[in-house]
C-alpha atoms as a PDB file:
ATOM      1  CA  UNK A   1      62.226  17.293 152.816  1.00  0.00           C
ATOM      2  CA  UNK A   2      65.175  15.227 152.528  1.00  0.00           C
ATOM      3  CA  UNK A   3      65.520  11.303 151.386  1.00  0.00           C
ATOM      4  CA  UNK A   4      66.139  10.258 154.715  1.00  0.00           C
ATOM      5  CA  UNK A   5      62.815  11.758 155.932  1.00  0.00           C
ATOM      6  CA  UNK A   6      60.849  10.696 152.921  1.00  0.00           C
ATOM      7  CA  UNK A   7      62.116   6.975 153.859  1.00  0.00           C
ATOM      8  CA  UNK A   8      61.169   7.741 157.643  1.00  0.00           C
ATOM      9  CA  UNK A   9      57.374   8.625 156.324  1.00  0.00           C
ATOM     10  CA  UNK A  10      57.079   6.058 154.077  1.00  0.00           C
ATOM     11  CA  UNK A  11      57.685   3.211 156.748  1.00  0.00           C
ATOM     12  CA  UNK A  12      55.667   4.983 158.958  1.00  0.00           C
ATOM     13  CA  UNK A  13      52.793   4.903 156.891  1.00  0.00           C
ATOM     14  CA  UNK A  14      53.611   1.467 155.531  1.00  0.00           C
ATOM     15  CA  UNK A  15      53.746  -0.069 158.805  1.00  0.00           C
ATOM     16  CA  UNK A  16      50.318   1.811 160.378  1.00  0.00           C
ATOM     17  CA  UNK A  17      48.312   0.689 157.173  1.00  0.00           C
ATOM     18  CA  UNK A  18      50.044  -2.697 156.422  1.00  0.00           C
ATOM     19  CA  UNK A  19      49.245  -3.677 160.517  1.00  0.00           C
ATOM     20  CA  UNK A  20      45.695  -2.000 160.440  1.00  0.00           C
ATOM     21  CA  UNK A  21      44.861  -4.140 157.058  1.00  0.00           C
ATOM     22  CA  UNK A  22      46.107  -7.548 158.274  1.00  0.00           C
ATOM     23  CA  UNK A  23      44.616  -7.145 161.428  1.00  0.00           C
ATOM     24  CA  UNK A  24      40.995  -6.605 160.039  1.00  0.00           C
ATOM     25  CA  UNK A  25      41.583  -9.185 158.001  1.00  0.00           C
ATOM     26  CA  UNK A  26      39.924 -13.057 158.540  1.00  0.00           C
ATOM     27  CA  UNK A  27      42.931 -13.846 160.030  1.00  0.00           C
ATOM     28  CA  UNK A  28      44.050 -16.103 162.377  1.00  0.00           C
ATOM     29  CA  UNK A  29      43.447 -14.060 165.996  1.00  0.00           C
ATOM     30  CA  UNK A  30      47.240 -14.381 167.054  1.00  0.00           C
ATOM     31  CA  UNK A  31      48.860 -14.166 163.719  1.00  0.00           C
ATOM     32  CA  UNK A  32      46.776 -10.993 163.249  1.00  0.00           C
ATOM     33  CA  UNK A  33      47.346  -9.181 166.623  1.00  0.00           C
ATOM     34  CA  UNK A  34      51.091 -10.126 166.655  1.00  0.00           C
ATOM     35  CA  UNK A  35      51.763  -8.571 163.573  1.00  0.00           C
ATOM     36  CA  UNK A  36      49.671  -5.780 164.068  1.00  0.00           C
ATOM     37  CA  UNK A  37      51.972  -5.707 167.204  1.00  0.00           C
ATOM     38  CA  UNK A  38      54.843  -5.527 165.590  1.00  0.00           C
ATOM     39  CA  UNK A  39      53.661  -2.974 162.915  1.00  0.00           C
ATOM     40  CA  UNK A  40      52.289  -0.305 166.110  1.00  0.00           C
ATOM     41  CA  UNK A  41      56.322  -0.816 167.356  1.00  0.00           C
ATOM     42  CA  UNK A  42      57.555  -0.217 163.894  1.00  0.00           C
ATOM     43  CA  UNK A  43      55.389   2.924 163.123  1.00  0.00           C
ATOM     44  CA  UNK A  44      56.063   4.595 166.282  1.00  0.00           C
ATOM     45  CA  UNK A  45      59.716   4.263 165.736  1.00  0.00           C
ATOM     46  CA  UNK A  46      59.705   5.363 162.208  1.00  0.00           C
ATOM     47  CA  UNK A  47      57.454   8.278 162.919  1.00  0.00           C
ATOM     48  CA  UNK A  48      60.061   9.684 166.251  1.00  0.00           C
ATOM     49  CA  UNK A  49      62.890   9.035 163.660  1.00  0.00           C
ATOM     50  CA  UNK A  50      60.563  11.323 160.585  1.00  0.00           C
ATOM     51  CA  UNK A  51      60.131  14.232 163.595  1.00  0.00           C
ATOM     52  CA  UNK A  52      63.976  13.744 164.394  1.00  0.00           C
ATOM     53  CA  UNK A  53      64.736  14.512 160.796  1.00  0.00           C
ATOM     54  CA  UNK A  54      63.299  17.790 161.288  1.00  0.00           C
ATOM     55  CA  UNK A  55      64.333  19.309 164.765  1.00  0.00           C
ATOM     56  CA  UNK A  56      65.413  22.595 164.655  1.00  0.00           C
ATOM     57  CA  UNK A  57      67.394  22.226 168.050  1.00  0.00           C
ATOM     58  CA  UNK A  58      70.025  19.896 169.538  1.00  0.00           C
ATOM     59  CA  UNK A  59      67.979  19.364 172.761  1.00  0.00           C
ATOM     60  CA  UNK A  60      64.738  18.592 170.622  1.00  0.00           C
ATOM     61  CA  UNK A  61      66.728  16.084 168.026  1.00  0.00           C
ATOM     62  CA  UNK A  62      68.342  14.635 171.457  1.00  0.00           C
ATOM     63  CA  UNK A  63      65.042  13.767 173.030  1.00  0.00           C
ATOM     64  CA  UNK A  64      63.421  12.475 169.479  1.00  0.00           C
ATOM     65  CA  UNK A  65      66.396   9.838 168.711  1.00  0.00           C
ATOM     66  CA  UNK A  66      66.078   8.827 172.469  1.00  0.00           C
ATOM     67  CA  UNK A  67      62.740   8.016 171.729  1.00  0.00           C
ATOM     68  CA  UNK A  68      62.649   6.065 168.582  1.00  0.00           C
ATOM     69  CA  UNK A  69      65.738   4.030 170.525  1.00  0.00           C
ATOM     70  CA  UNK A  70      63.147   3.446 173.193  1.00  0.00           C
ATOM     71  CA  UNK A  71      60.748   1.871 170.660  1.00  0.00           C
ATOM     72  CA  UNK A  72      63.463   0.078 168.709  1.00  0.00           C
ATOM     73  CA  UNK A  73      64.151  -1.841 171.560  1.00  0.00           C
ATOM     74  CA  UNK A  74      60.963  -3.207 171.681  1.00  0.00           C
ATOM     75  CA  UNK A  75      61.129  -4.304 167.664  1.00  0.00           C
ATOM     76  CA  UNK A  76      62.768  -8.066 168.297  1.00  0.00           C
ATOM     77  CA  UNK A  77      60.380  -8.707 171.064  1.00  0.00           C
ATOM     78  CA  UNK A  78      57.368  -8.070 168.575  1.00  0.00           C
ATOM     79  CA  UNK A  79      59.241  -9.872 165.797  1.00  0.00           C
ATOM     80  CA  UNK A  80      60.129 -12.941 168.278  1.00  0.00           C
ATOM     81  CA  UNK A  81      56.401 -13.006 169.487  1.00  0.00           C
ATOM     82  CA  UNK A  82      55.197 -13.348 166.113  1.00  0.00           C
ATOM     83  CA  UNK A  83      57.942 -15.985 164.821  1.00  0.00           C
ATOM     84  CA  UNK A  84      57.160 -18.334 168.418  1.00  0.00           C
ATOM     85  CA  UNK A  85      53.621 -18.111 167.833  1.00  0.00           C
ATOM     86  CA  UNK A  86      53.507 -19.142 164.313  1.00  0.00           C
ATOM     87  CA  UNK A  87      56.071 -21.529 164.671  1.00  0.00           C
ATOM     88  CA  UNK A  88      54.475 -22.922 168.177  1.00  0.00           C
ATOM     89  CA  UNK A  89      57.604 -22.856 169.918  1.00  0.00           C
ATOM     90  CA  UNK A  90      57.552 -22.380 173.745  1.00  0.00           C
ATOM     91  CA  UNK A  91      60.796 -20.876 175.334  1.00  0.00           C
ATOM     92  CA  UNK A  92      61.925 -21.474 178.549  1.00  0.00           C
ATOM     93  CA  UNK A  93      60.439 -18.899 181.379  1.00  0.00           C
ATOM     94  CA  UNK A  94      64.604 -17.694 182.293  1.00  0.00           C
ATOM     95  CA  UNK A  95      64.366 -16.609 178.328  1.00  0.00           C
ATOM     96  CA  UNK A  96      61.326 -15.080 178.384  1.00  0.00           C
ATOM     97  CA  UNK A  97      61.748 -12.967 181.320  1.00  0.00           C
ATOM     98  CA  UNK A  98      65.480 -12.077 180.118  1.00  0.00           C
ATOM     99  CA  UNK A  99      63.732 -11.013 176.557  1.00  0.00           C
ATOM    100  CA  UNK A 100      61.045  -8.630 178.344  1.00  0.00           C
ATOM    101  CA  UNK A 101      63.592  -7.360 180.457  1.00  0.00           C
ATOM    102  CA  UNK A 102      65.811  -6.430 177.746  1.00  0.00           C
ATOM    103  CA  UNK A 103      63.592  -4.678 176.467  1.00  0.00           C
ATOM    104  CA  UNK A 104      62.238  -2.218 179.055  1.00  0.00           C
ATOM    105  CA  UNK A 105      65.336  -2.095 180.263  1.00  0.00           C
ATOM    106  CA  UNK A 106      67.068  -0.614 176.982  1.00  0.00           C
ATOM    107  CA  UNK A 107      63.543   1.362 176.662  1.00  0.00           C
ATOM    108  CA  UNK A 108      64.307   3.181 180.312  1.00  0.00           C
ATOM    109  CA  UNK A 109      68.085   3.808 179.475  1.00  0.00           C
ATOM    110  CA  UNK A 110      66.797   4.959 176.668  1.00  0.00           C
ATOM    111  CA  UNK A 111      66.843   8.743 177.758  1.00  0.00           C
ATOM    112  CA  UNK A 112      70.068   8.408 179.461  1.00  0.00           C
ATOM    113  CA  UNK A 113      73.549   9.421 177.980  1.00  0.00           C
ATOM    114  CA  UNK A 114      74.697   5.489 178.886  1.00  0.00           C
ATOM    115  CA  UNK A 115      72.970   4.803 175.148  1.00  0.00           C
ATOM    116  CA  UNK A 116      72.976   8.334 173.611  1.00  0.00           C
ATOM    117  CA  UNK A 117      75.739  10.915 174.746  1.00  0.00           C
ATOM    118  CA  UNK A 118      74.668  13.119 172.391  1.00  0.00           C
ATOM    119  CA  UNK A 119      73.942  14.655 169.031  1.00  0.00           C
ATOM    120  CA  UNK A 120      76.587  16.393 166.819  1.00  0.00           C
ATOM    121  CA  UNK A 121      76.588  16.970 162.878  1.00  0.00           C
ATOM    122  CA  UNK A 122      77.325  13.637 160.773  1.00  0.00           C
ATOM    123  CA  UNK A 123      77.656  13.407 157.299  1.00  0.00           C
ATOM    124  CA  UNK A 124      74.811  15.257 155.580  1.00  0.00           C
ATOM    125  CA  UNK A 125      73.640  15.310 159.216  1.00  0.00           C
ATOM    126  CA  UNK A 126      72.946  18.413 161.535  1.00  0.00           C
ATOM    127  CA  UNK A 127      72.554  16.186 164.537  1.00  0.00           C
ATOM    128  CA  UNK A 128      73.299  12.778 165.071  1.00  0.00           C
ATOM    129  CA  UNK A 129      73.252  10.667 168.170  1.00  0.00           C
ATOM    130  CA  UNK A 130      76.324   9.826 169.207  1.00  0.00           C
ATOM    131  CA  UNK A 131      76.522   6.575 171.012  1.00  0.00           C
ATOM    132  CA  UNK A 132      76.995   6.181 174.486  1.00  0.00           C
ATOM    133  CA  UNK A 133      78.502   3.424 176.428  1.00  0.00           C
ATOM    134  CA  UNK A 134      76.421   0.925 177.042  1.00  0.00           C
ATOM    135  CA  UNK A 135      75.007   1.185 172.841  1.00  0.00           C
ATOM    136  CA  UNK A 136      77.378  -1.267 171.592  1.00  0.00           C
ATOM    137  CA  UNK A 137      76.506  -3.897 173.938  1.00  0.00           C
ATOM    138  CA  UNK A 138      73.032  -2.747 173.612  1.00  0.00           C
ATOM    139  CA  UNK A 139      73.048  -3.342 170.020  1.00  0.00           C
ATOM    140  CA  UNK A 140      75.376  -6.370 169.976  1.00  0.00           C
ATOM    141  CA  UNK A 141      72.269  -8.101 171.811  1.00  0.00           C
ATOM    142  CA  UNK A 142      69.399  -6.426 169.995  1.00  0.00           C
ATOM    143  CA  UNK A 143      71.041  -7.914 166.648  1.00  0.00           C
ATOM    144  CA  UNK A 144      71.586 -11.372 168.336  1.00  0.00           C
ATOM    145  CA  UNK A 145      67.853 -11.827 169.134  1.00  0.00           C
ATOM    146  CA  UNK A 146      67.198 -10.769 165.415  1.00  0.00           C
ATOM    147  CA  UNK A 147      69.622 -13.594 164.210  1.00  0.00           C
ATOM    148  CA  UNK A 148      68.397 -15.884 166.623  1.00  0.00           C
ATOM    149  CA  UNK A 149      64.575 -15.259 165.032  1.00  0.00           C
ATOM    150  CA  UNK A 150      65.908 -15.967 161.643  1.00  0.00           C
ATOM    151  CA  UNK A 151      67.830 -19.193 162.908  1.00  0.00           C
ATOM    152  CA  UNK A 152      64.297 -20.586 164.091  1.00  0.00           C
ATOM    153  CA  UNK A 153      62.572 -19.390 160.534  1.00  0.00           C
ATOM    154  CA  UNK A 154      65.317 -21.110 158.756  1.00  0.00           C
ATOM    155  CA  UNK A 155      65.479 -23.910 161.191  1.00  0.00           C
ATOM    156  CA  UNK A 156      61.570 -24.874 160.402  1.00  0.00           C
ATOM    157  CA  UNK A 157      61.460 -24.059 157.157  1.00  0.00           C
ATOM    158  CA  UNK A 158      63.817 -27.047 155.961  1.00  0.00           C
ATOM    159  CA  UNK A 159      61.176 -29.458 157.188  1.00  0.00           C
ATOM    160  CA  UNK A 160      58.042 -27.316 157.144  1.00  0.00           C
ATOM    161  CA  UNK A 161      54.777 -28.810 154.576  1.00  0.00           C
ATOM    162  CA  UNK A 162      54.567 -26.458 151.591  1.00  0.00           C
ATOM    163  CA  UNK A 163      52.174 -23.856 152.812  1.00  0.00           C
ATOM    164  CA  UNK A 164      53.988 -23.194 155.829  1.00  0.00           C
ATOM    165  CA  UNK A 165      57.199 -23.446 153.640  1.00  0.00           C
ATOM    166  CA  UNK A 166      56.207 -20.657 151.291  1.00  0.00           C
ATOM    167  CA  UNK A 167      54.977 -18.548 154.303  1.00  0.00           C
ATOM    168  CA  UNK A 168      58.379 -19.035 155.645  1.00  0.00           C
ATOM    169  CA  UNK A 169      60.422 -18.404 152.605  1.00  0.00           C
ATOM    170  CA  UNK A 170      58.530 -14.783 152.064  1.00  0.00           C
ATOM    171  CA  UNK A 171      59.611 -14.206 156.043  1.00  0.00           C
ATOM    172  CA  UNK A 172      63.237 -14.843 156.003  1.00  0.00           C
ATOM    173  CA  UNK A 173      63.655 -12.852 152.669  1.00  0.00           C
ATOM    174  CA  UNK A 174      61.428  -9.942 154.386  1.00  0.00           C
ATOM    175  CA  UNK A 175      63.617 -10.145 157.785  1.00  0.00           C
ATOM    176  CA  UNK A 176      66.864 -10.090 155.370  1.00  0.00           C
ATOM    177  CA  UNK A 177      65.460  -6.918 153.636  1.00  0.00           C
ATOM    178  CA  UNK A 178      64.472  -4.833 156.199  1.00  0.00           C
ATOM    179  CA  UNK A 179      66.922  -5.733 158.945  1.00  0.00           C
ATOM    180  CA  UNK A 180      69.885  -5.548 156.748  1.00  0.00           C
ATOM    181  CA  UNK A 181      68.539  -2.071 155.582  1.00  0.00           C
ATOM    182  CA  UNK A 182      67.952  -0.722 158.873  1.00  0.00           C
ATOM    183  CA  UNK A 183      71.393  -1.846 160.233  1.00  0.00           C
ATOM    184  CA  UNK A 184      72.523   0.993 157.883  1.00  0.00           C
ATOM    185  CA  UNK A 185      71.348   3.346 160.573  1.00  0.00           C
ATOM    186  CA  UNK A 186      74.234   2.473 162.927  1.00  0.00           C
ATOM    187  CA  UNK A 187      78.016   3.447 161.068  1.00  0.00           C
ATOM    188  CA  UNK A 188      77.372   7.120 161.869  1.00  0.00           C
ATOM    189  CA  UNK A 189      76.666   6.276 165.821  1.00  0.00           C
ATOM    190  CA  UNK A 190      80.225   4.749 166.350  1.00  0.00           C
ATOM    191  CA  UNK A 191      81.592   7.692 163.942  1.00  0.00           C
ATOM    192  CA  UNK A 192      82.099   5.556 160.311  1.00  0.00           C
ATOM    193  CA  UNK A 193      80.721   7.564 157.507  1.00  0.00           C
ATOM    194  CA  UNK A 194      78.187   5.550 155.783  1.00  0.00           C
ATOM    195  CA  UNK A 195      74.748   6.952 155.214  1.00  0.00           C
ATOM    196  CA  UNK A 196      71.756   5.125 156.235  1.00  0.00           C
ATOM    197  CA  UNK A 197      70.555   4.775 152.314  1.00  0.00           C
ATOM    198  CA  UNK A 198      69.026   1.281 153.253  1.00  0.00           C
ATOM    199  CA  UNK A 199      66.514   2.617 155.792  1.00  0.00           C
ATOM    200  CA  UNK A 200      63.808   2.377 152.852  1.00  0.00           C
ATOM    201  CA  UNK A 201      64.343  -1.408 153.492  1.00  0.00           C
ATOM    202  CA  UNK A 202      61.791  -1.201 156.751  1.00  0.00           C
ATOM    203  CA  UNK A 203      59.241  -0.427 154.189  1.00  0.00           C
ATOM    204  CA  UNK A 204      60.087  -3.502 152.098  1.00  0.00           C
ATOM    205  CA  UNK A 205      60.477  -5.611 155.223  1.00  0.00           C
ATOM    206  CA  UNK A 206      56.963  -4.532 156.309  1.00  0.00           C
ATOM    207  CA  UNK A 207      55.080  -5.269 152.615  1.00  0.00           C
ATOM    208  CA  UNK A 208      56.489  -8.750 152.190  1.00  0.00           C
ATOM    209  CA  UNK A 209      55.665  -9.552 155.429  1.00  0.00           C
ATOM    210  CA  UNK A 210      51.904  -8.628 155.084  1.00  0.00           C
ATOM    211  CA  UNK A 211      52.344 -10.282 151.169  1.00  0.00           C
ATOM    212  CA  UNK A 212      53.538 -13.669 152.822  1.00  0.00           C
ATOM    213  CA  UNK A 213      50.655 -13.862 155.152  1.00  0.00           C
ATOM    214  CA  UNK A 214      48.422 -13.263 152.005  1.00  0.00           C
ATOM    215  CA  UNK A 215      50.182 -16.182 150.176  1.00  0.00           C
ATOM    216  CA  UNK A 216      49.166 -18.035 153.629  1.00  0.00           C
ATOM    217  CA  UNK A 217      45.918 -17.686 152.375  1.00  0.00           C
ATOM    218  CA  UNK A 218      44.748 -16.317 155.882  1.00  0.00           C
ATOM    219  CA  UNK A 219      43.551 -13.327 153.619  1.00  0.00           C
ATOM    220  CA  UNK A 220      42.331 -12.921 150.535  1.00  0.00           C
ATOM    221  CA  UNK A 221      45.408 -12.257 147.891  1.00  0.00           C
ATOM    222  CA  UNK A 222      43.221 -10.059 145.131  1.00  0.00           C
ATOM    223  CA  UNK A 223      42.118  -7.817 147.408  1.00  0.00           C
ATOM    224  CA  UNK A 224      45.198  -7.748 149.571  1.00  0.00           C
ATOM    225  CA  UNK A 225      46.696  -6.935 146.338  1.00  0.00           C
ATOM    226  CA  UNK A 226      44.313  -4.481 145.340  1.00  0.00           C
ATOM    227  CA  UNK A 227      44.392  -2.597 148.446  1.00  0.00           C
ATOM    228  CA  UNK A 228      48.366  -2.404 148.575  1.00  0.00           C
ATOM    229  CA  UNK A 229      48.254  -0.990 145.340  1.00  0.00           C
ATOM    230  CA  UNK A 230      45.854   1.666 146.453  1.00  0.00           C
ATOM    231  CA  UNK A 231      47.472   1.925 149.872  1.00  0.00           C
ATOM    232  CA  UNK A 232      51.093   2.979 147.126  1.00  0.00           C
ATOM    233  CA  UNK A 233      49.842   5.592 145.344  1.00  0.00           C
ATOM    234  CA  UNK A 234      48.057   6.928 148.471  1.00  0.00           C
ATOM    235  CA  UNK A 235      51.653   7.279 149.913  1.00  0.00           C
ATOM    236  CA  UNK A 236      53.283   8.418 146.891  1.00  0.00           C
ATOM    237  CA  UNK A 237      50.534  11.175 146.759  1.00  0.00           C
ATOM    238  CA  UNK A 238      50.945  11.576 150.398  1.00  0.00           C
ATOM    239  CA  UNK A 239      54.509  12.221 150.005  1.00  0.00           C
ATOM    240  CA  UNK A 240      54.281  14.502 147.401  1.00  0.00           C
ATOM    241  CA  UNK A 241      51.551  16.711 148.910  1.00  0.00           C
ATOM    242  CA  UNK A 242      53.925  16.837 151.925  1.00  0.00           C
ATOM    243  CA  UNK A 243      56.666  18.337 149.873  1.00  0.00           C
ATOM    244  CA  UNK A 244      55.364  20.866 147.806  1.00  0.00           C
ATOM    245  CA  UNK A 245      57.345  24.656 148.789  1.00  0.00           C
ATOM    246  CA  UNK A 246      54.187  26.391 148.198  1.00  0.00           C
ATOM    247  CA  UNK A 247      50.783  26.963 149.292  1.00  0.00           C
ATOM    248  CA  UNK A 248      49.616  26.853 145.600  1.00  0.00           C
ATOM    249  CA  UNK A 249      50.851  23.654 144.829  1.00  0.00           C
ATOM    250  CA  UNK A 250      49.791  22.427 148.440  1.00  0.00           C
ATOM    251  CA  UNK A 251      46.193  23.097 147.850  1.00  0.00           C
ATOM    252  CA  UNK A 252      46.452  21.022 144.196  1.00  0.00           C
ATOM    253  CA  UNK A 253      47.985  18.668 145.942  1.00  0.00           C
ATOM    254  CA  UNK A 254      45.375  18.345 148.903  1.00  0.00           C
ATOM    255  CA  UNK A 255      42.319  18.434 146.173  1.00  0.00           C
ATOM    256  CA  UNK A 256      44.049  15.359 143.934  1.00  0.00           C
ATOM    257  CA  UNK A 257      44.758  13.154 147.472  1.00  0.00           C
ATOM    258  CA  UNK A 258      41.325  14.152 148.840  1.00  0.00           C
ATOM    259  CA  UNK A 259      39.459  12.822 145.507  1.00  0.00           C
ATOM    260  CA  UNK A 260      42.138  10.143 145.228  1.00  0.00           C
ATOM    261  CA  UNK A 261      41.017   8.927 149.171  1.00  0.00           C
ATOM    262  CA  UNK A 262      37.670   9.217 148.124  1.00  0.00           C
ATOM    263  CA  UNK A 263      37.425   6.900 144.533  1.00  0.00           C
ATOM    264  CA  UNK A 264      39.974   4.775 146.642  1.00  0.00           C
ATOM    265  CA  UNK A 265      37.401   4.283 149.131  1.00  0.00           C
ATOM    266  CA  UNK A 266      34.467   3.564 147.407  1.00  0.00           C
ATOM    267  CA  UNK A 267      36.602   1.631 144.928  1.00  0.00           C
ATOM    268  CA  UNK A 268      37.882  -1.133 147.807  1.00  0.00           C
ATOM    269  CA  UNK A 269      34.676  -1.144 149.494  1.00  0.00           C
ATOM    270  CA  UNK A 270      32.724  -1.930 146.215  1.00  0.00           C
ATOM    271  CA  UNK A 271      35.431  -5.411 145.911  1.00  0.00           C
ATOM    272  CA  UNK A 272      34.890  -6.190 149.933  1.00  0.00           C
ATOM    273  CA  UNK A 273      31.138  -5.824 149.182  1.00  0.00           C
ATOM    274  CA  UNK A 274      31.827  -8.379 145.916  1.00  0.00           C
ATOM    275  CA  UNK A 275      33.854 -10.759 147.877  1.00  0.00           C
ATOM    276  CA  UNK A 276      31.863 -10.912 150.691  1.00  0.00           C
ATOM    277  CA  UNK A 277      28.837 -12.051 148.287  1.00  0.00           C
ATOM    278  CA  UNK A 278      31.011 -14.526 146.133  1.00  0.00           C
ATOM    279  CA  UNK A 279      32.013 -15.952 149.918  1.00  0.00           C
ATOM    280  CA  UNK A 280      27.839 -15.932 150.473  1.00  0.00           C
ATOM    281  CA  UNK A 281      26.946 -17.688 147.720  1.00  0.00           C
ATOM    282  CA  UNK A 282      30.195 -20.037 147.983  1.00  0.00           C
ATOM    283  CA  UNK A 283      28.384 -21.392 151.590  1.00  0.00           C
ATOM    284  CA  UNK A 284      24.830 -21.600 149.702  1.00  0.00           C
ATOM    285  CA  UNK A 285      25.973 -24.095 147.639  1.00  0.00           C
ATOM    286  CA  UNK A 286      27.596 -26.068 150.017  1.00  0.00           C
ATOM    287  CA  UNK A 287      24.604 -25.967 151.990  1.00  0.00           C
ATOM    288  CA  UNK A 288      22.354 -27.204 149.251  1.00  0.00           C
ATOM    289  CA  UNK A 289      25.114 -29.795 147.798  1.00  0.00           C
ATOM    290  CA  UNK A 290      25.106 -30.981 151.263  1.00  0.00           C
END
């Protein structure tokens, strides 16, 4: 397995476990479900970009990178659902309908050759989409709504009370991370040989983000903590058990990330148990102070 397909798994798993922990979390309902949002968007294109890393055929690599296009168009719709909700800012109706429309639009053209002409071997690359006509101006607008997002986070956070303020500093630094990192995806569509070393950065983008809604105190940080800890050397054990070259060493592998899962398990459920009594106790003595 190559870096760039280790970096593809890792934000896939990131971004499934990250969204599936804040979003059984105490949190607020829309803060919750629009990053879990985001996160489903995220994980589905990470994981067609992981399977594109490993087609054996042009046709199959062709179809997988029209895919994850299709569900990168959707990622600054998520992100700018999140940002307007949390910031309360209500857009005109002419924006919202141009900002859905982008979207499935770019989704449907998706699997024509007006965004990808093609694959062809790039770089370290067996096949790599070529961009099609239409890409450029695709992606001139798909970055545009990104900026845009971090104009509004930057915008409030100048004049944003301090809890809000710290949420919003852990945001634009996550945004800067991850989009910046991504962008390194896009030099070998237009032909420039640079290789897309900062794609780890979605993973990055996806843990401060979860980390700054902890600091938000919409969850609770220790466990949060706790549980992202776990959740890393789950994935580093993952990742190693998925590149092992023999059956031997798969089946060591698979016994030390089964009884890893399993202490993990019992381990995080023994602190929710703990917490949830501290929080028990917390409201008994507010009841009798009272």
């Amino acid at each position: 397995m190559t870096f760039f397909a280790l970096t593809a798994l890792t934000n896939t798993i990131t971004s499934f476990f990250l969204g599936l922990l804040v979003l059984r979390k105490k949190t607020p309902a829309h803060m919750g479900k629009d990053f879990a949002r985001f996160c489903v968007t995220a994980t589905l294109w990470s994981l067609a970009y992981f399977i594109w890393q490993h087609a054996a055929t042009p046709a199959s690599a062709l179809f997988w990178c029209q895919l994850l296009t299709c569900f990168s168009s959707f990622l600054p719709l998520t992100q700018l659902i999140f940002i307007c909700n949390l910031l309360n800012i209500k857009h005109h109706p002419l924006f919202t309908v141009f900002l859905y429309g982008f979207s499935c639009l770019t989704a449907v053209l998706s699997f024509t050759p007006l965004m990808i002409a093609g694959v062809r071997p790039m770089a370290v690359f067996p096949f790599w989409p070529h961009a099609g006509s239409l890409y450029g101006g695709y992606l001139l607008i798909w970055m545009a709504l990104i900026v845009y997002g971090q104009v509004l986070l930057i915008t409030r956070y100048r004049t944003a009370p301090p809890p809000l303020k710290t949420l919003l500093y852990y945001l634009i630094i996550a945004t800067l991370v991850g989009y910046l990192g991504g962008a390194t995806n896009y030099p070998l569509w237009f032909g420039l040989p640079i290789l897309p070393y900062g794609n780890i950065g979605v993973t990055f983008y996806v843990i401060i983000f979860a980390y700054a809604i902890a600091r938000q105190r919409v969850l609770n940080i220790r466990i949060v903590r706790t549980e992202a800890l776990v959740f890393l050397i789950f994935a580093i054990l993952l990742i190693d058990a998925l590149a092992v070259t023999s059956v031997a060493q798969a089946v060591v592998r698979g016994v030390l990330l089964g009884l890893f899962a399993l202490v993990a398990f019992k381990f995080v459920r023994s602190l929710l148990d703990l917490d949830a009594a501290n929080r028990q106790l917390e409201q008994d003595k507010r009841t009798l102070i009272e």
